[in-house]
N, C-alpha and C. Protein backbone atom coordinates (compact mmCIF):
# COMPACT_ATOMS: atom_id res chain seq x y z
N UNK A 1 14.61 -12.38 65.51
CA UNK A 1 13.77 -12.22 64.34
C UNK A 1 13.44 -13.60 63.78
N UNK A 2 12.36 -13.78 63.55
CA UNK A 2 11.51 -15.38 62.65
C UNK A 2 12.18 -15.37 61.53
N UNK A 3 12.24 -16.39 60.91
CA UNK A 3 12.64 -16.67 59.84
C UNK A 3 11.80 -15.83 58.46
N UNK A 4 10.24 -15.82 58.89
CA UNK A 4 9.27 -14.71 58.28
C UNK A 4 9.13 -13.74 58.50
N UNK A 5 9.93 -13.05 59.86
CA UNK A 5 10.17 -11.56 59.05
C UNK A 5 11.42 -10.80 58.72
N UNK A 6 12.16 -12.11 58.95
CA UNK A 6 13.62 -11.89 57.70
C UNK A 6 13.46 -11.95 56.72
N UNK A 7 12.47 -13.05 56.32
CA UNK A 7 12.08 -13.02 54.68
C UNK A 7 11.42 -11.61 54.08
N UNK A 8 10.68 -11.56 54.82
CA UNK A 8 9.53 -10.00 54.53
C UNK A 8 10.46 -9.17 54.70
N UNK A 9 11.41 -8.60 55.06
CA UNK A 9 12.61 -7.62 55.33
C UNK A 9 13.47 -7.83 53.72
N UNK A 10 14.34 -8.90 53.60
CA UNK A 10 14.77 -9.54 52.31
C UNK A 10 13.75 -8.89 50.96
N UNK A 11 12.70 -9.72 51.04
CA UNK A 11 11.83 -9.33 49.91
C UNK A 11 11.91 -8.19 50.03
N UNK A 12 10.69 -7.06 51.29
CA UNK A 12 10.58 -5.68 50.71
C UNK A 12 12.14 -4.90 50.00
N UNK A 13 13.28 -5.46 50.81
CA UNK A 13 14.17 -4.69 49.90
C UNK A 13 14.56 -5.11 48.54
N UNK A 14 13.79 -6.28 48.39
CA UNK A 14 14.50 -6.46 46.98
C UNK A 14 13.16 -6.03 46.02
N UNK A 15 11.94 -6.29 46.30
CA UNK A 15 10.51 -6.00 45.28
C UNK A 15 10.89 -5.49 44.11
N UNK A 16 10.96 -4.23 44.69
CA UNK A 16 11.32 -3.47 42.98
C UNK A 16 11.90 -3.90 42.04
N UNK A 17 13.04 -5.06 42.38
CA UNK A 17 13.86 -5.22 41.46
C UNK A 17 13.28 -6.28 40.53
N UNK A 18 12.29 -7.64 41.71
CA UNK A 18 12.17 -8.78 41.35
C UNK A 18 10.99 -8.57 40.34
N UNK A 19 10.24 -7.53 40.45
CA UNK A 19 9.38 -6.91 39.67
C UNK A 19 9.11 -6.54 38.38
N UNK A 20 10.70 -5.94 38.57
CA UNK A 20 11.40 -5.50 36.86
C UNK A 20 10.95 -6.40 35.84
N UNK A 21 11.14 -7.68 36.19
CA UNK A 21 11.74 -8.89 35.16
C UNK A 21 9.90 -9.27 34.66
N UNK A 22 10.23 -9.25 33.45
CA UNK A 22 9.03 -9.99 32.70
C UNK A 22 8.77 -11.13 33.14
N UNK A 23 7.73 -11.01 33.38
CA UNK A 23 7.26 -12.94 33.74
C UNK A 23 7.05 -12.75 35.20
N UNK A 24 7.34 -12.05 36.12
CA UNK A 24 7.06 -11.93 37.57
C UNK A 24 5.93 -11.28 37.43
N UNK A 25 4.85 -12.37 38.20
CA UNK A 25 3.10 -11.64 38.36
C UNK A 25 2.77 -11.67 39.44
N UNK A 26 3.88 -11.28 40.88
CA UNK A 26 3.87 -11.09 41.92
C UNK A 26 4.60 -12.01 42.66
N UNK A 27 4.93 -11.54 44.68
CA UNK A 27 5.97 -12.27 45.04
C UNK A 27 5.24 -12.04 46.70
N UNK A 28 5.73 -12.90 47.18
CA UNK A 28 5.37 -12.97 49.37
C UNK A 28 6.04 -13.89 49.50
N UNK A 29 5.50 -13.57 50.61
CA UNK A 29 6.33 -14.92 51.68
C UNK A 29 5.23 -15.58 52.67
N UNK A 30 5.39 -17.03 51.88
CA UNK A 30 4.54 -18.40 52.36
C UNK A 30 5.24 -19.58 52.65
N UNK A 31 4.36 -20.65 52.77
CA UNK A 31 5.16 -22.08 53.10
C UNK A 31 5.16 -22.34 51.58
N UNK A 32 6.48 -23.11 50.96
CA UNK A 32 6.56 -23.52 50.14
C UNK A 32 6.41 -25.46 50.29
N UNK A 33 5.16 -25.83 49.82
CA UNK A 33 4.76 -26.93 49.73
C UNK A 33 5.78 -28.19 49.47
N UNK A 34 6.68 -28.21 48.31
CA UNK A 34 7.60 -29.10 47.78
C UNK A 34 8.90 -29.47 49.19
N UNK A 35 9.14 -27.90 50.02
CA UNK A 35 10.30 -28.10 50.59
C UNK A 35 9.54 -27.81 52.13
N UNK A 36 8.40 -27.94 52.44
CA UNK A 36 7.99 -27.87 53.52
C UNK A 36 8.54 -27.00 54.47
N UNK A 37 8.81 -25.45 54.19
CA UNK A 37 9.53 -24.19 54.18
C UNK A 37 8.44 -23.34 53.96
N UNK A 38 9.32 -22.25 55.24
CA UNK A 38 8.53 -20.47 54.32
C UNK A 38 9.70 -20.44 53.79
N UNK A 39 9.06 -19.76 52.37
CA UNK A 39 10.65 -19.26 51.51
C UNK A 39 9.91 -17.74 51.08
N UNK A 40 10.66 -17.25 50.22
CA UNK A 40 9.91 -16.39 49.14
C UNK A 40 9.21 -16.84 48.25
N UNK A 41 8.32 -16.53 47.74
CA UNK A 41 7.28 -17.39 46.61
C UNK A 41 7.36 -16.27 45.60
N UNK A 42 7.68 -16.77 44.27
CA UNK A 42 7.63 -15.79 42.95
C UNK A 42 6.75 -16.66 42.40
N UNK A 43 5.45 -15.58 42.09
CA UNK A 43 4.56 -15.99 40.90
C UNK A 43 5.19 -15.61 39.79
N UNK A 44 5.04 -16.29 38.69
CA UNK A 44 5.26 -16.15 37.49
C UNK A 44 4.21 -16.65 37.02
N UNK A 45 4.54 -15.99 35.48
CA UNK A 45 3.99 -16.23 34.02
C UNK A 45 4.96 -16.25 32.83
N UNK A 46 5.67 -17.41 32.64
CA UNK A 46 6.67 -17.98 31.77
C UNK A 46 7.95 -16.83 32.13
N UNK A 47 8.69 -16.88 33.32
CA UNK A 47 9.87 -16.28 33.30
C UNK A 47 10.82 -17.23 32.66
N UNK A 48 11.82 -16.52 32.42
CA UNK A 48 12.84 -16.98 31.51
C UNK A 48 13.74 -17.99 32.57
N UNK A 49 14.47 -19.02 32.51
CA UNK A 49 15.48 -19.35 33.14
C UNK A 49 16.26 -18.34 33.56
N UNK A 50 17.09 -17.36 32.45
CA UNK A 50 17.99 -16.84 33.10
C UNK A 50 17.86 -16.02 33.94
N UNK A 51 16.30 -15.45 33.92
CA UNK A 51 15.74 -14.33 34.93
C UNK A 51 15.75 -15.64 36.42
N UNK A 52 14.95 -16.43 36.51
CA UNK A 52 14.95 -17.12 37.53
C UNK A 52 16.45 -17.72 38.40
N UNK A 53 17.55 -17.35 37.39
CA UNK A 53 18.85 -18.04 37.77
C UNK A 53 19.77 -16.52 38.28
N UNK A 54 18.92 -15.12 37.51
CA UNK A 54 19.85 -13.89 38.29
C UNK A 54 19.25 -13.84 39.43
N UNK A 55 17.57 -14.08 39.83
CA UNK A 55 17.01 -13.96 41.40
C UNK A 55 17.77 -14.77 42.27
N UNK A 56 17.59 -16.24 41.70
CA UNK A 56 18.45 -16.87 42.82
C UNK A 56 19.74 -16.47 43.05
N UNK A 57 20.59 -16.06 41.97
CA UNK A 57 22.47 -15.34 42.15
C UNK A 57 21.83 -14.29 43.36
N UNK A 58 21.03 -13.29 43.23
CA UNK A 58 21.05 -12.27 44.00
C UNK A 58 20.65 -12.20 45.26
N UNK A 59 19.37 -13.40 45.52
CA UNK A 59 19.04 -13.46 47.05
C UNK A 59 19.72 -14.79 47.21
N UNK A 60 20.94 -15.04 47.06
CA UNK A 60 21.40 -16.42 47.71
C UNK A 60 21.51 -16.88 48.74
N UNK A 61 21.44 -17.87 49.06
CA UNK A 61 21.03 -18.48 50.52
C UNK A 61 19.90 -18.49 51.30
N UNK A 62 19.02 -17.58 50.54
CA UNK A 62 17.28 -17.47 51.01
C UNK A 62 16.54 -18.24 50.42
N UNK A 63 15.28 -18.96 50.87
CA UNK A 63 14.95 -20.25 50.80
C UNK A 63 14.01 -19.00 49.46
N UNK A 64 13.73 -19.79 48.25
CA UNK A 64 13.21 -19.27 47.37
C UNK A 64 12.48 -20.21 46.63
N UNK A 65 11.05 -20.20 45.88
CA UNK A 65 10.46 -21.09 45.34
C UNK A 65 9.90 -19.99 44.00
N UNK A 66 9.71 -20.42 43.09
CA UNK A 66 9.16 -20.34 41.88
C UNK A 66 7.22 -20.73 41.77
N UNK A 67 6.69 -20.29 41.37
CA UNK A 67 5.08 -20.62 41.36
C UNK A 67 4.55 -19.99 40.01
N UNK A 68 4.63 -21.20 39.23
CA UNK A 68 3.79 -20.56 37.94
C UNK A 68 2.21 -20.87 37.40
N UNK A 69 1.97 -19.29 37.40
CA UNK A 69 0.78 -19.26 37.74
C UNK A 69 -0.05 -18.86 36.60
N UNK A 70 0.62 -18.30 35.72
CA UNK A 70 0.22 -17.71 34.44
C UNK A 70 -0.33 -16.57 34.75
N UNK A 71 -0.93 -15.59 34.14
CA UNK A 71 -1.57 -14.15 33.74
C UNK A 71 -2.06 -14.02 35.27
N UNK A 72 -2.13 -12.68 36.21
CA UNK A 72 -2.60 -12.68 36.70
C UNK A 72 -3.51 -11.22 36.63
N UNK A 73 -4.45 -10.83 37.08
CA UNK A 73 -5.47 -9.41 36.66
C UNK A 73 -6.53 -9.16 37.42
N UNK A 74 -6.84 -8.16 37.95
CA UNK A 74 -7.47 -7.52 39.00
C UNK A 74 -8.76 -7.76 38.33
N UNK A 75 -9.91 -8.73 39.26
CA UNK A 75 -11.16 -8.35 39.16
C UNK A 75 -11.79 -7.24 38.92
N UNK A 76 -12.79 -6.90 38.29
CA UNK A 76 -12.93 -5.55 38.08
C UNK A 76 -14.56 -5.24 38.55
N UNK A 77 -15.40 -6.02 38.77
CA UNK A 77 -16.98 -6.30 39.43
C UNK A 77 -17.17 -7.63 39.56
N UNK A 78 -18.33 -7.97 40.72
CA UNK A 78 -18.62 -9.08 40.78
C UNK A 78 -18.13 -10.09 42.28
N UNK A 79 -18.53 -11.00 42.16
CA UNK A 79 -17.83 -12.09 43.05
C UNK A 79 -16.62 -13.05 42.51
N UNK A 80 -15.95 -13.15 43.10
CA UNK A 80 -14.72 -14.15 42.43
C UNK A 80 -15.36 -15.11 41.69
N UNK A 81 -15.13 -16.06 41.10
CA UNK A 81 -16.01 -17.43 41.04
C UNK A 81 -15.65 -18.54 41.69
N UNK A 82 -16.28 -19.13 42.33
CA UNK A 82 -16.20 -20.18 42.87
C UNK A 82 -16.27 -19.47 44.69
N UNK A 83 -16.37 -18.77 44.69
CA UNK A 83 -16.38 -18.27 45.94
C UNK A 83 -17.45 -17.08 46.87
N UNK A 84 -18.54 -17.81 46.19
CA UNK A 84 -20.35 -17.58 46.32
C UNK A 84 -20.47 -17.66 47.79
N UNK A 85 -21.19 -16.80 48.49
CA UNK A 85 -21.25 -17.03 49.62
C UNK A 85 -20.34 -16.68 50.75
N UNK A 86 -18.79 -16.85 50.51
CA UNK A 86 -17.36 -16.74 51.37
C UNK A 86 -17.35 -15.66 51.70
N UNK A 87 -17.54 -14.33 50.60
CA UNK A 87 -17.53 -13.30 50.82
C UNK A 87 -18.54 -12.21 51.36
N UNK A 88 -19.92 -13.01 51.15
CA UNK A 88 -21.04 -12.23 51.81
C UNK A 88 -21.58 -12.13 52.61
């Protein structure tokens, strides 16, 4: 098994939980830029330390990164912006 779809295995069983916590505005598994790693990637929007310090207690030893991203919200019509053309 890859290291990415141990991660994707890891995550789907944990989602629900990482979900719970205020401030999580979604989560996957990508390269994390800083550690030149796939880890888990948690978007956030101002999670708390201690929320970010029970994820790491709970998936320990899995490469994990933080990404704050602020508010995130489903388009609702239209083209993205900035992305004229990409999609048509």
């Amino acid at each position: 098994m890859s290291l990415q779809e141990h991660l994707t295995a890891v995550l789907q069983k944990h989602i629900r939980w990482i979900s719970e916590f205020d401030g999580v505005t979604g989560a996957g598994v990508g390269f994390d830029l800083t550690t030149s790693r796939v880890s888990i990637v948690i978007y956030t929007n101002n999670l708390s330390e201690e929320s970010k310090a029970a994820i790491l207690e709970t998936l320990a030893g899995e490469p994990i990164s933080f990404e704050e991203t602020g508010p995130i919200s489903p388009r609702t019509s239209g083209s993205p912006e900035g992305c004229a053309g990409i999609m048509d």
